[in-house]
PDB file of N, CA and C in Angstrom:
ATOM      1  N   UNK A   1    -127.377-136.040 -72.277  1.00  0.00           N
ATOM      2  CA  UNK A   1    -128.438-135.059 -72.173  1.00  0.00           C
ATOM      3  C   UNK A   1    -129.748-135.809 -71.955  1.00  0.00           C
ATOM      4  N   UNK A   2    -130.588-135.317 -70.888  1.00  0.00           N
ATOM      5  CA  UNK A   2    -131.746-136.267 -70.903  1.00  0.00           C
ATOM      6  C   UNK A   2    -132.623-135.056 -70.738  1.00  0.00           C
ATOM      7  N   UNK A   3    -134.076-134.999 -70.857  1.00  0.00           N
ATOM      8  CA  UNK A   3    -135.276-134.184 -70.989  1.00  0.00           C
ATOM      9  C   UNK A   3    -135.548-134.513 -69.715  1.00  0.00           C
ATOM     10  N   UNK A   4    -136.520-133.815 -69.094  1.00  0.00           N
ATOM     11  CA  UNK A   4    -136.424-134.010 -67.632  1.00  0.00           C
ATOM     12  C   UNK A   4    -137.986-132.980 -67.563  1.00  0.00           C
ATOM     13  N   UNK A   5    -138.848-133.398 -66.679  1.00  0.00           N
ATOM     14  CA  UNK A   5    -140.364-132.102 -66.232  1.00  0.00           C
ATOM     15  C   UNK A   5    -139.910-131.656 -64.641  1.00  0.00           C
ATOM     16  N   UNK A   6    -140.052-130.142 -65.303  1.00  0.00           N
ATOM     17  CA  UNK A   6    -140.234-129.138 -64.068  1.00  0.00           C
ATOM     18  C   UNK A   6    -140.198-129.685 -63.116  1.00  0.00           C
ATOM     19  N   UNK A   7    -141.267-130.592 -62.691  1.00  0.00           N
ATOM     20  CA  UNK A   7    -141.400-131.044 -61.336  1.00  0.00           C
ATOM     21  C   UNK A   7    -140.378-131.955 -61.074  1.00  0.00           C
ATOM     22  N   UNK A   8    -139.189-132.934 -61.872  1.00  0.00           N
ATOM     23  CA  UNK A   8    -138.757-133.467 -61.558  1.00  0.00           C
ATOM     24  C   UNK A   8    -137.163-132.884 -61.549  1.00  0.00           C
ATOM     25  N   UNK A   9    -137.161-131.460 -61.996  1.00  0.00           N
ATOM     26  CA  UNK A   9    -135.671-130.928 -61.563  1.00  0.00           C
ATOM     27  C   UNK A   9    -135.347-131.160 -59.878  1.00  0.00           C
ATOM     28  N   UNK A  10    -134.095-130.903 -60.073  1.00  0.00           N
ATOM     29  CA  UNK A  10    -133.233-130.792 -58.444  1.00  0.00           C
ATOM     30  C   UNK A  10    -131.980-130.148 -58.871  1.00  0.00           C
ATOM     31  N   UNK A  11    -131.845-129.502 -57.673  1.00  0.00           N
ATOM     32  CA  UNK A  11    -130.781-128.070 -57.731  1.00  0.00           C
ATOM     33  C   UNK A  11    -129.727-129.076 -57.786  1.00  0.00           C
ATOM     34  N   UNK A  12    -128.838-128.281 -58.519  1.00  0.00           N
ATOM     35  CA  UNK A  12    -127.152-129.022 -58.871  1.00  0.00           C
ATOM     36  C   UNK A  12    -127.511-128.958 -60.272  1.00  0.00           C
ATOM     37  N   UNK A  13    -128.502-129.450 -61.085  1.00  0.00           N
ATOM     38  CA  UNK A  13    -128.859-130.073 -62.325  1.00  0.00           C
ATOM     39  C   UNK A  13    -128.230-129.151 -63.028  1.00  0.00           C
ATOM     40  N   UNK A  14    -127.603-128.742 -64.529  1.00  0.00           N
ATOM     41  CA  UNK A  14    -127.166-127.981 -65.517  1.00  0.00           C
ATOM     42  C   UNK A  14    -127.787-127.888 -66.481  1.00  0.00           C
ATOM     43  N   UNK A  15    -128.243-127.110 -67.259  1.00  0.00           N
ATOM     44  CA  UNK A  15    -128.722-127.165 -68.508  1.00  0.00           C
ATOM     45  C   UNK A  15    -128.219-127.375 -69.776  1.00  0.00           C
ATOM     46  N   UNK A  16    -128.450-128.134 -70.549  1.00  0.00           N
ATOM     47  CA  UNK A  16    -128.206-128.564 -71.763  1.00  0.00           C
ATOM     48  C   UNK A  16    -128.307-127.614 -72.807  1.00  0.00           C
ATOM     49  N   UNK A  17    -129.868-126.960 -72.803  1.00  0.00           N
ATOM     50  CA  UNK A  17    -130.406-126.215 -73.813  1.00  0.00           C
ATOM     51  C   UNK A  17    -130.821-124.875 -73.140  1.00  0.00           C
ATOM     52  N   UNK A  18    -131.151-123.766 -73.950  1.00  0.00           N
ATOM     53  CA  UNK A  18    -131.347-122.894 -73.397  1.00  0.00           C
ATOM     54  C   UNK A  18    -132.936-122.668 -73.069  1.00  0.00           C
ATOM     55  N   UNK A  19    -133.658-122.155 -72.329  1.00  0.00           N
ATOM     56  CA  UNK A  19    -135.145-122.589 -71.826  1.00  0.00           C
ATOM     57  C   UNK A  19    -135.808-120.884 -72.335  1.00  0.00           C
ATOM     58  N   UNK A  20    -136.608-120.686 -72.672  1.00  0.00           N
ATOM     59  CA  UNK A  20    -137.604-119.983 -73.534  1.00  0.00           C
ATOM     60  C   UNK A  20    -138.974-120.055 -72.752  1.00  0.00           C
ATOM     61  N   UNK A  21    -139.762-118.591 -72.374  1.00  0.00           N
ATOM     62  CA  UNK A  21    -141.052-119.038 -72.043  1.00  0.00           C
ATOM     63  C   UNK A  21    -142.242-119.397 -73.687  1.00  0.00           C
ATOM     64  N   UNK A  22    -143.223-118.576 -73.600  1.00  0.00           N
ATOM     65  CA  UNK A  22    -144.085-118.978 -74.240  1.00  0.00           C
ATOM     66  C   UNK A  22    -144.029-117.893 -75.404  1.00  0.00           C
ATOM     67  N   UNK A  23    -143.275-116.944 -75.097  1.00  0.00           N
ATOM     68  CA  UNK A  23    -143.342-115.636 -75.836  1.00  0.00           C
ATOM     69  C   UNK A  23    -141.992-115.451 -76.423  1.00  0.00           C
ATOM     70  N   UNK A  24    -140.903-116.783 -76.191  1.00  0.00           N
ATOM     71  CA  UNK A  24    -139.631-116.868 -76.939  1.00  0.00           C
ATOM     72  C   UNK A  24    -138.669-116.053 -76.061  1.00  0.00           C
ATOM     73  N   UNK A  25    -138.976-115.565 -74.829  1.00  0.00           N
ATOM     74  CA  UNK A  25    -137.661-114.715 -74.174  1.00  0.00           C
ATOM     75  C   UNK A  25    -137.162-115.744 -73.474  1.00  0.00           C
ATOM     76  N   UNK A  26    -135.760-115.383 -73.498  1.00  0.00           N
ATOM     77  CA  UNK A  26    -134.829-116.063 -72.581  1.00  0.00           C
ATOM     78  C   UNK A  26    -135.297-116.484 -71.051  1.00  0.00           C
ATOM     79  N   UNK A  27    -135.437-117.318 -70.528  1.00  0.00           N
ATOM     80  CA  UNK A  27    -135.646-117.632 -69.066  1.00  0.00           C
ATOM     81  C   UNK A  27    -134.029-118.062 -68.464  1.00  0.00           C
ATOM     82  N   UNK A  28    -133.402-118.437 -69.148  1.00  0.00           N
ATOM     83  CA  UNK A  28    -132.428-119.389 -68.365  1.00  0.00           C
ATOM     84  C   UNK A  28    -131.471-120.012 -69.666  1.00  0.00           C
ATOM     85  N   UNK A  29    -130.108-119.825 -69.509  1.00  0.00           N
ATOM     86  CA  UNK A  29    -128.801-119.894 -70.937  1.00  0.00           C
ATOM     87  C   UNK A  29    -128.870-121.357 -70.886  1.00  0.00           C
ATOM     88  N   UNK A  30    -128.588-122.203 -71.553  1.00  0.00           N
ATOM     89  CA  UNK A  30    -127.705-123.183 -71.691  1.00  0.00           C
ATOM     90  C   UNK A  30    -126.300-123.146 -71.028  1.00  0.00           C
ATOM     91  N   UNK A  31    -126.388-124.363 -69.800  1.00  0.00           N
ATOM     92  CA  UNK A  31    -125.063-124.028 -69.074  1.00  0.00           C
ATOM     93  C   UNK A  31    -125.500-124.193 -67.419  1.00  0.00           C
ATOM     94  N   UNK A  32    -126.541-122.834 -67.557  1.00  0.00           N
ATOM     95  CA  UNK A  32    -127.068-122.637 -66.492  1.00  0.00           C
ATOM     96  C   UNK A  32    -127.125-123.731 -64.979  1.00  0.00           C
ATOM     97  N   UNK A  33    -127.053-123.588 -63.703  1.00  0.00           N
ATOM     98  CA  UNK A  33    -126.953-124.563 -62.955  1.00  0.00           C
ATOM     99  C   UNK A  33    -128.605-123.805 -62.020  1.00  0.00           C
ATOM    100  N   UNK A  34    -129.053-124.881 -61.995  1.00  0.00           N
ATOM    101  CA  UNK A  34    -130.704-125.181 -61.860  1.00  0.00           C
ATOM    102  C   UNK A  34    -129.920-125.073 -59.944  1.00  0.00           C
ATOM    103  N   UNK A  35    -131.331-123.807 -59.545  1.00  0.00           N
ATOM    104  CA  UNK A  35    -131.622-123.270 -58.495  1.00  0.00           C
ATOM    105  C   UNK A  35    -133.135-123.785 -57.965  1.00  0.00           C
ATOM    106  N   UNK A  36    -132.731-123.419 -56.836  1.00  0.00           N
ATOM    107  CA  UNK A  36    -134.476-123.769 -55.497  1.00  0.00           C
ATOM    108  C   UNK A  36    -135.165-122.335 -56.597  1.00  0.00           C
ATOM    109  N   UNK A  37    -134.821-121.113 -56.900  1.00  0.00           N
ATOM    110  CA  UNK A  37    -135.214-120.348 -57.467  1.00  0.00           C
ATOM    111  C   UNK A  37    -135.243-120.400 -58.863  1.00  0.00           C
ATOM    112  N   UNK A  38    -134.592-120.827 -59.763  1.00  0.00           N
ATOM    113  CA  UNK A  38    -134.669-121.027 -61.041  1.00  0.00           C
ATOM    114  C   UNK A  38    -136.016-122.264 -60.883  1.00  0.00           C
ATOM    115  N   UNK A  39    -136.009-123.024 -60.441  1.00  0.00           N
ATOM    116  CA  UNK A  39    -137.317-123.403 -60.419  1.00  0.00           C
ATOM    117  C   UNK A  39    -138.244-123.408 -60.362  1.00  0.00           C
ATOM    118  N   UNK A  40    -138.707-122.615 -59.083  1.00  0.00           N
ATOM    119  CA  UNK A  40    -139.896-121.890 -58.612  1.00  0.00           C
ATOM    120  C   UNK A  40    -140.184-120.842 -60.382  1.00  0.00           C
ATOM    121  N   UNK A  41    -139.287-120.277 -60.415  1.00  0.00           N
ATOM    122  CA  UNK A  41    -139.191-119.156 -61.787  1.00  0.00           C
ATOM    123  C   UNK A  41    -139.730-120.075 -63.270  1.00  0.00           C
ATOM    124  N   UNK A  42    -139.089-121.043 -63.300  1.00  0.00           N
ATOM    125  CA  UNK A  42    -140.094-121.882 -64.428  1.00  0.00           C
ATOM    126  C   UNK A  42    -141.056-122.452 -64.421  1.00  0.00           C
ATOM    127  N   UNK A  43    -141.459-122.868 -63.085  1.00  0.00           N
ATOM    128  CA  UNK A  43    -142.721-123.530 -63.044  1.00  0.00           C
ATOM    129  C   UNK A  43    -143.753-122.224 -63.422  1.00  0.00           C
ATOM    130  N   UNK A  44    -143.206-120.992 -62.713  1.00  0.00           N
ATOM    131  CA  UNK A  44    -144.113-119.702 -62.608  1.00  0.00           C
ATOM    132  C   UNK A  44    -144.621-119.269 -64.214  1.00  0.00           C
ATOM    133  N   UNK A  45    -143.289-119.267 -64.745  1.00  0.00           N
ATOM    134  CA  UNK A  45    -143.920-119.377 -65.916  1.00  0.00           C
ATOM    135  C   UNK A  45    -144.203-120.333 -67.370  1.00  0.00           C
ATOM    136  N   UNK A  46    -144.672-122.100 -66.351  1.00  0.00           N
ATOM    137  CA  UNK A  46    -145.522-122.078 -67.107  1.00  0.00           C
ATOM    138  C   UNK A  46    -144.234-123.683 -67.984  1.00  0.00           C
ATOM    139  N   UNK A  47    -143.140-123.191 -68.014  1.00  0.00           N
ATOM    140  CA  UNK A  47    -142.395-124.214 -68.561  1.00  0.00           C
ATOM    141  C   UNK A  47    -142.779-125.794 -67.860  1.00  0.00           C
ATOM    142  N   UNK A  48    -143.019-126.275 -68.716  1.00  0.00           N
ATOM    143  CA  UNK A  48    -142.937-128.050 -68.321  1.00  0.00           C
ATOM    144  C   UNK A  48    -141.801-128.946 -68.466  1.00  0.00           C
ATOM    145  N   UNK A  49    -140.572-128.650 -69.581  1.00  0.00           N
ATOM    146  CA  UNK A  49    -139.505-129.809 -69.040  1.00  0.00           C
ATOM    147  C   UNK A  49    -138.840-128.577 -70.158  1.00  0.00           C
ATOM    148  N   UNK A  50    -137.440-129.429 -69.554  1.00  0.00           N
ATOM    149  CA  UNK A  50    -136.309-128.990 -69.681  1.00  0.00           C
ATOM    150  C   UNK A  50    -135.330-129.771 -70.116  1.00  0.00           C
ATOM    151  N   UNK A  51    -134.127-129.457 -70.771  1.00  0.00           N
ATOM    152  CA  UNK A  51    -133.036-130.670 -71.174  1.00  0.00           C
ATOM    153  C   UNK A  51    -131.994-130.016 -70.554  1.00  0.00           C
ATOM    154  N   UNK A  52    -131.206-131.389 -69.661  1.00  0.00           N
ATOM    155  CA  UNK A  52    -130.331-130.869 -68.554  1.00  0.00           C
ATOM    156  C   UNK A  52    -129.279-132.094 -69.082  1.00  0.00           C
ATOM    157  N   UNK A  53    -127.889-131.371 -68.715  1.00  0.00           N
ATOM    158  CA  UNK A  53    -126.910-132.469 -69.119  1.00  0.00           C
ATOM    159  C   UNK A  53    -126.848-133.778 -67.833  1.00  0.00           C
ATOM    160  N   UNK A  54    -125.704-134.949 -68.696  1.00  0.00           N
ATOM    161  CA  UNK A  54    -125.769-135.916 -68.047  1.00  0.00           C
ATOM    162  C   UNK A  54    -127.036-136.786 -68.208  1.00  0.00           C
ATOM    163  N   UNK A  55    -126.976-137.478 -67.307  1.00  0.00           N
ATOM    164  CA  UNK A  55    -128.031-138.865 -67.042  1.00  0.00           C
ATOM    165  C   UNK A  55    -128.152-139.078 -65.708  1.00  0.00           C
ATOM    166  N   UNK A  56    -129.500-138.626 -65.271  1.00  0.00           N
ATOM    167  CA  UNK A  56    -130.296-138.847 -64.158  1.00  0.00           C
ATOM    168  C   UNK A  56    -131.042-139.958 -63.923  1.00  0.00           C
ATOM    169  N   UNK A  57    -130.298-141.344 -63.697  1.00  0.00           N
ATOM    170  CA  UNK A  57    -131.453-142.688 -63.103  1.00  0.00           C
ATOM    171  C   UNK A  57    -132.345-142.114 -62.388  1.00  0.00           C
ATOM    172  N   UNK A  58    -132.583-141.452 -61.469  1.00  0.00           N
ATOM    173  CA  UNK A  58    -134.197-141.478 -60.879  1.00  0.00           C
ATOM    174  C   UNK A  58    -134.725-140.248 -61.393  1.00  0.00           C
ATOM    175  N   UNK A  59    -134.719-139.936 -62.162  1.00  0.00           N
ATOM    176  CA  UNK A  59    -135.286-138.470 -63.082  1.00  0.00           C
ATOM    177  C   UNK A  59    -135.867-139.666 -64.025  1.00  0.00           C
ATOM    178  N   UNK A  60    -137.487-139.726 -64.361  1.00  0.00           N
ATOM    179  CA  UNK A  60    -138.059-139.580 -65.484  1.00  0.00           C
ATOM    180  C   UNK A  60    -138.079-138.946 -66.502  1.00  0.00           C
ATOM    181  N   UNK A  61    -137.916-139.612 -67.679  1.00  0.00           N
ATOM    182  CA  UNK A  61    -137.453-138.975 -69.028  1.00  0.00           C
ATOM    183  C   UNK A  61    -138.589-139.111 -69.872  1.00  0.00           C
ATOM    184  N   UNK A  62    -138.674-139.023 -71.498  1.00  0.00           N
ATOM    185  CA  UNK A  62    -139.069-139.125 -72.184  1.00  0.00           C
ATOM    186  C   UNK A  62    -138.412-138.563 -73.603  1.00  0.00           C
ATOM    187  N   UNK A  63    -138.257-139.426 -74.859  1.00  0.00           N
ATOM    188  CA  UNK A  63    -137.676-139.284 -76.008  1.00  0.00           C
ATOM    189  C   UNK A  63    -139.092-138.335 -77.036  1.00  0.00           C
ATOM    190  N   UNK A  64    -138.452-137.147 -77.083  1.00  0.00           N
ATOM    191  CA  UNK A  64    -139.596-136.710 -78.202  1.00  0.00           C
ATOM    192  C   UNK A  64    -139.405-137.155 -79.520  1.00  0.00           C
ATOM    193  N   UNK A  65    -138.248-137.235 -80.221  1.00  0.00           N
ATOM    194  CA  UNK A  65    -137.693-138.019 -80.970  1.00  0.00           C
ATOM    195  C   UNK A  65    -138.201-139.512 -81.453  1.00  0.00           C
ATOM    196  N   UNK A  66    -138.545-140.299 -80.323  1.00  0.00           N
ATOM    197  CA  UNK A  66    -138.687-141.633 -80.704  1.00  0.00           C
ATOM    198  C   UNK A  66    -140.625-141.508 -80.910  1.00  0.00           C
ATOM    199  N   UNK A  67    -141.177-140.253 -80.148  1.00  0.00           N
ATOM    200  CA  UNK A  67    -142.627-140.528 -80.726  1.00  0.00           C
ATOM    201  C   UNK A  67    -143.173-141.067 -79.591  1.00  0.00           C
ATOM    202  N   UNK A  68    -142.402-141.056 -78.287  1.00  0.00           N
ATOM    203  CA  UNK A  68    -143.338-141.125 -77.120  1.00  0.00           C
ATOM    204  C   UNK A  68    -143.985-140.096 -76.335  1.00  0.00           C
ATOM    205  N   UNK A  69    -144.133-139.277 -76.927  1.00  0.00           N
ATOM    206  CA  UNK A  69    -145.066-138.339 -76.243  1.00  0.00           C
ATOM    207  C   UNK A  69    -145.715-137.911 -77.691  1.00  0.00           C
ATOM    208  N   UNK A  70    -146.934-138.243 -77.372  1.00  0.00           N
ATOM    209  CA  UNK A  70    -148.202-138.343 -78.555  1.00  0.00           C
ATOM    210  C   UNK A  70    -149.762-137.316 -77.953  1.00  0.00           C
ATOM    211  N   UNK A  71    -149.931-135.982 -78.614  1.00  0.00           N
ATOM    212  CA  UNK A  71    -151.148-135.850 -78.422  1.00  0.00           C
ATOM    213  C   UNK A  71    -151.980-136.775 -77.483  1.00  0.00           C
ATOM    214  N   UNK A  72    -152.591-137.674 -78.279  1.00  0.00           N
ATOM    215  CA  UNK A  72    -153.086-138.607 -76.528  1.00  0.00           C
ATOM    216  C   UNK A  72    -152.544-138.400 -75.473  1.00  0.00           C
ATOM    217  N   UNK A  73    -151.301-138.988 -75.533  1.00  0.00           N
ATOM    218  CA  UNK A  73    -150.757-138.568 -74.008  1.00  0.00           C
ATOM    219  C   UNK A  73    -150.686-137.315 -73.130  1.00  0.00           C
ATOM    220  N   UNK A  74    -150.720-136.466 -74.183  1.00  0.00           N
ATOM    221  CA  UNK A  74    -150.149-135.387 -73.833  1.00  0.00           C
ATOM    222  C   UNK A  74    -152.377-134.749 -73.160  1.00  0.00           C
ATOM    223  N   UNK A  75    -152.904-134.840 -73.872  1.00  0.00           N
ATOM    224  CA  UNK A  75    -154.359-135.251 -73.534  1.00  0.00           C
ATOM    225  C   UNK A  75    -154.779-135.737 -72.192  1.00  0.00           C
ATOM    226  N   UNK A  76    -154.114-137.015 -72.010  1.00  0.00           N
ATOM    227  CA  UNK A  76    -154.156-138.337 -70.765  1.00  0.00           C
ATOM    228  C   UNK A  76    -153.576-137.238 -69.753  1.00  0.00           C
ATOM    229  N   UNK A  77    -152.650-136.590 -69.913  1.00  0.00           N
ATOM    230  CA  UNK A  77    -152.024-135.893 -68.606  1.00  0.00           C
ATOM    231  C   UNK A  77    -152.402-134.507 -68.057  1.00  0.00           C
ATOM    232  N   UNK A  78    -153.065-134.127 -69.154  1.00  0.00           N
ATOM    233  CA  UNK A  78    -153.727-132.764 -68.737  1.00  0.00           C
ATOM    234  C   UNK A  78    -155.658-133.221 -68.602  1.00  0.00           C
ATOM    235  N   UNK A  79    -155.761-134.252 -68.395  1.00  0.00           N
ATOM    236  CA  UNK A  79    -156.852-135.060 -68.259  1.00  0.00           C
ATOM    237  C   UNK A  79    -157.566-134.781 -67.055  1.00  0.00           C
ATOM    238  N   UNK A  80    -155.772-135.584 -66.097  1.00  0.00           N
ATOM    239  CA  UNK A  80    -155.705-136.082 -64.858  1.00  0.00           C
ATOM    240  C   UNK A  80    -155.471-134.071 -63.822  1.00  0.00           C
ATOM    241  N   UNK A  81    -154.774-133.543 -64.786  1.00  0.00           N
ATOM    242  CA  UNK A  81    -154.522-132.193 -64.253  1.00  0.00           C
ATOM    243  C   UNK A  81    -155.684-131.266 -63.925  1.00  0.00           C
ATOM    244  N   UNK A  82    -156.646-131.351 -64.971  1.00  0.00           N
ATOM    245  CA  UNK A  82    -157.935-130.651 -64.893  1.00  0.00           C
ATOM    246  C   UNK A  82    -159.073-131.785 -64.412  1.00  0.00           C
ATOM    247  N   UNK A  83    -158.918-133.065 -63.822  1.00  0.00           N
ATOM    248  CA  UNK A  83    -160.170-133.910 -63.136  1.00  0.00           C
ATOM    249  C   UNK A  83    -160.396-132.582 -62.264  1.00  0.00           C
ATOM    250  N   UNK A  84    -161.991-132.661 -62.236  1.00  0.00           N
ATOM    251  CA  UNK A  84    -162.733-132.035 -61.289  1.00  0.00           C
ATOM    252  C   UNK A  84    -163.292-130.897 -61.607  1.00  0.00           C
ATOM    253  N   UNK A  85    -161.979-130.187 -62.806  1.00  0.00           N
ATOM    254  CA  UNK A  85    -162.803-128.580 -63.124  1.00  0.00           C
ATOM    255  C   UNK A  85    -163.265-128.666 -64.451  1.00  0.00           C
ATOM    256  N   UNK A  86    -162.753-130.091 -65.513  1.00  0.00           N
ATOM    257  CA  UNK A  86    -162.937-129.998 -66.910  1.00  0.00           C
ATOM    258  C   UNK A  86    -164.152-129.803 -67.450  1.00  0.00           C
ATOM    259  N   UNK A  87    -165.280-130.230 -66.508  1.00  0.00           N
ATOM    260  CA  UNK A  87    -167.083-129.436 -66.914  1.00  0.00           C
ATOM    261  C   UNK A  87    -167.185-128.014 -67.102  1.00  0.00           C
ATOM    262  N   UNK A  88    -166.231-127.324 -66.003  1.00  0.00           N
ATOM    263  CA  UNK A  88    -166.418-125.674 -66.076  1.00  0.00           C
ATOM    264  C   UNK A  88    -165.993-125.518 -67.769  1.00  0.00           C
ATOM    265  N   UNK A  89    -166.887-124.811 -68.477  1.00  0.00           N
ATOM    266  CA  UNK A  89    -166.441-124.234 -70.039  1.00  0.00           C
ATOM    267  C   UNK A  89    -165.668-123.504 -69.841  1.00  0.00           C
ATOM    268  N   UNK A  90    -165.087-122.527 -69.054  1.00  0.00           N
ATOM    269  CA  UNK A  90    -163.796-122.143 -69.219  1.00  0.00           C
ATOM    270  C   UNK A  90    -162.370-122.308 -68.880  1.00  0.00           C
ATOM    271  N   UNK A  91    -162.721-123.970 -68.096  1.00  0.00           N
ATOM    272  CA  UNK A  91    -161.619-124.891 -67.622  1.00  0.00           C
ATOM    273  C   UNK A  91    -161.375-125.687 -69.062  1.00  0.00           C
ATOM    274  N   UNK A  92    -162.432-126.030 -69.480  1.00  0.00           N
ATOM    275  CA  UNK A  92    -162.284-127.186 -70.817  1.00  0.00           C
ATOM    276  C   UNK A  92    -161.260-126.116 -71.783  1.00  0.00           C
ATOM    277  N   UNK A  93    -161.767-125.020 -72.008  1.00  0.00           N
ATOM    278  CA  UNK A  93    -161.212-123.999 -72.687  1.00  0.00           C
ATOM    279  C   UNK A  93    -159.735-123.741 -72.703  1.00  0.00           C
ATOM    280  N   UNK A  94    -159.490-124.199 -71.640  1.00  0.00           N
ATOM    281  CA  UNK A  94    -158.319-123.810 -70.867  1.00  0.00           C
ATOM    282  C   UNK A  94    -157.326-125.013 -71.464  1.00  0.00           C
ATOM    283  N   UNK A  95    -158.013-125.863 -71.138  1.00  0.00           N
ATOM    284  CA  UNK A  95    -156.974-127.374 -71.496  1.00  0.00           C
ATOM    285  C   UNK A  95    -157.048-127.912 -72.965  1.00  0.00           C
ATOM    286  N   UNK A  96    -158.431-127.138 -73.822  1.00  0.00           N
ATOM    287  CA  UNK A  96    -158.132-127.596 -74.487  1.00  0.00           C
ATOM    288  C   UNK A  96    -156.749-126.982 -75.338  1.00  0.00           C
ATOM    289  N   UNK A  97    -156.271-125.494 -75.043  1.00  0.00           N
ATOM    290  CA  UNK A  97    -155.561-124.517 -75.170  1.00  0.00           C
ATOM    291  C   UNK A  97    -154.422-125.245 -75.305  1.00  0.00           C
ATOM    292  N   UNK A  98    -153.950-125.166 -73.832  1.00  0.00           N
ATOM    293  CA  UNK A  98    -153.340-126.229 -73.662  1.00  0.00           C
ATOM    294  C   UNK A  98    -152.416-127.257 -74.324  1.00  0.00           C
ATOM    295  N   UNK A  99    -153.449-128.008 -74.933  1.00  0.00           N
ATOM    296  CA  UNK A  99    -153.220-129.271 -75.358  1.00  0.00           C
ATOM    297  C   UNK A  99    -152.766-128.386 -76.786  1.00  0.00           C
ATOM    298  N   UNK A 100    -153.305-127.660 -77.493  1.00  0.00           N
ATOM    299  CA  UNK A 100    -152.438-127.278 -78.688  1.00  0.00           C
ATOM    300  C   UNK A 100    -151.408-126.403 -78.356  1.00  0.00           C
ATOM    301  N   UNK A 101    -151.037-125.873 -77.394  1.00  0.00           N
ATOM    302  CA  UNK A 101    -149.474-125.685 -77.229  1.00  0.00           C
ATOM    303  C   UNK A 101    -148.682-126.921 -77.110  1.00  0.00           C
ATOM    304  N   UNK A 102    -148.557-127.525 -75.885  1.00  0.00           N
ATOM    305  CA  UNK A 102    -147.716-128.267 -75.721  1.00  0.00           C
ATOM    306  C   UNK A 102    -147.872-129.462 -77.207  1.00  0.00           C
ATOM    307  N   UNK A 103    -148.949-129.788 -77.843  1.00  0.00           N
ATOM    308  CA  UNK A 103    -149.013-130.835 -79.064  1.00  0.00           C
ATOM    309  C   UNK A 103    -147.850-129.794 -80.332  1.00  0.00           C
ATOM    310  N   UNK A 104    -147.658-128.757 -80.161  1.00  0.00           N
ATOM    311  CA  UNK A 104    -147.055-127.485 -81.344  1.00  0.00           C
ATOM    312  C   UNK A 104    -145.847-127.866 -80.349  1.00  0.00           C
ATOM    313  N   UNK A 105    -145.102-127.634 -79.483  1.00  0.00           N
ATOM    314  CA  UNK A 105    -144.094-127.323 -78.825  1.00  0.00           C
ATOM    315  C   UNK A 105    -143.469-128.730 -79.180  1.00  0.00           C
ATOM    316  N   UNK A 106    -144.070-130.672 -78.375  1.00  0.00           N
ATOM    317  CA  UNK A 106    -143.667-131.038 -78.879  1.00  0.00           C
ATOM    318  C   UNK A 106    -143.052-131.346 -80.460  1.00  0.00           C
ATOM    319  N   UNK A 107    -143.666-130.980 -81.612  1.00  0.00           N
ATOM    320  CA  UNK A 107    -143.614-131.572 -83.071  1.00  0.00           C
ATOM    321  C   UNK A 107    -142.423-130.535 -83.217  1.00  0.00           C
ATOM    322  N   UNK A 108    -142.230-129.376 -82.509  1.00  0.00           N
ATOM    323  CA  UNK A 108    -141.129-128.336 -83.166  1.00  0.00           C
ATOM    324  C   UNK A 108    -139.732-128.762 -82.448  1.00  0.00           C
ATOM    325  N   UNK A 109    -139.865-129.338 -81.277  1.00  0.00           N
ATOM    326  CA  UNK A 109    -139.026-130.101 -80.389  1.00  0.00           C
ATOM    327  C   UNK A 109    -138.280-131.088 -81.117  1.00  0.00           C
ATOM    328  N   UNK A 110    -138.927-131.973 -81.905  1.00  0.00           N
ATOM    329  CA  UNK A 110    -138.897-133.422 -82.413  1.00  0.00           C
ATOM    330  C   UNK A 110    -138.711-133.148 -83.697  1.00  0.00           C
ATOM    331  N   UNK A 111    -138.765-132.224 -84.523  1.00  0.00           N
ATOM    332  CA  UNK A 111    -137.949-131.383 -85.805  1.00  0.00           C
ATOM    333  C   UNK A 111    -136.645-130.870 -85.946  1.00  0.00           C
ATOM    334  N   UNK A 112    -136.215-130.394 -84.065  1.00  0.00           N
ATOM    335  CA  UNK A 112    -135.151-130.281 -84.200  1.00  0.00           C
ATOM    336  C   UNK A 112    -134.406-130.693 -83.616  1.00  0.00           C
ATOM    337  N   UNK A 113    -134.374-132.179 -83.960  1.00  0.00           N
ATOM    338  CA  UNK A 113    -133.923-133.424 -83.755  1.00  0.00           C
ATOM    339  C   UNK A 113    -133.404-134.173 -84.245  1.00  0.00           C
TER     340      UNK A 113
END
């Protein structure tokens, strides 16, 4: 099972776990075989990674478990996402939002672990 970001799915892929938007409804079972459309459909709403079975060498990973994805980082990447609009106050607003979801999503991730 490896963790895998949205952007780095590819159709064939299977799911490991079952995928949840932000509001806890089902998006997609455990099992599931990752579509040109199941994709488009998670990025839409909003999901950032996923755990898909097997082991993908050219898929970038990351262990939430081991404590590599840290607030900072998670900071550093929505940094680089909002360069250009992060002056607008309701862009900063936005990321700083943001940053306490995905900082809550990882620690509940890495609990149930």
């Amino acid at each position: 099972m490896i963790h895998v970001s949205a952007g780095t799915l590819k159709t064939g892929m299977i799911l490991a776990k079952a995928v949840y938007n932000h509001q806890e409804s089902l998006l997609l079972e455990a099992g599931a075989k990752i579509t040109e459309k199941s994709i488009r459909m998670l990025k839409s709403w909003g999901v950032s990674s996923v755990w898909v079975k097997g082991d993908f060498p050219e898929v970038t990973s990351y262990s939430m478990s081991s404590g590599a994805v840290s607030v900072t980082e998670i900071e550093s990447k929505l940094a680089e996402k909002f360069a250009g609009v992060s002056e607008h106050p309701v862009m900063a607003e936005i990321m700083r939002a943001a940053c306490m979801v995905l900082s809550k999503s990882v620690a509940e991730r890495a609990e149930e672990q």
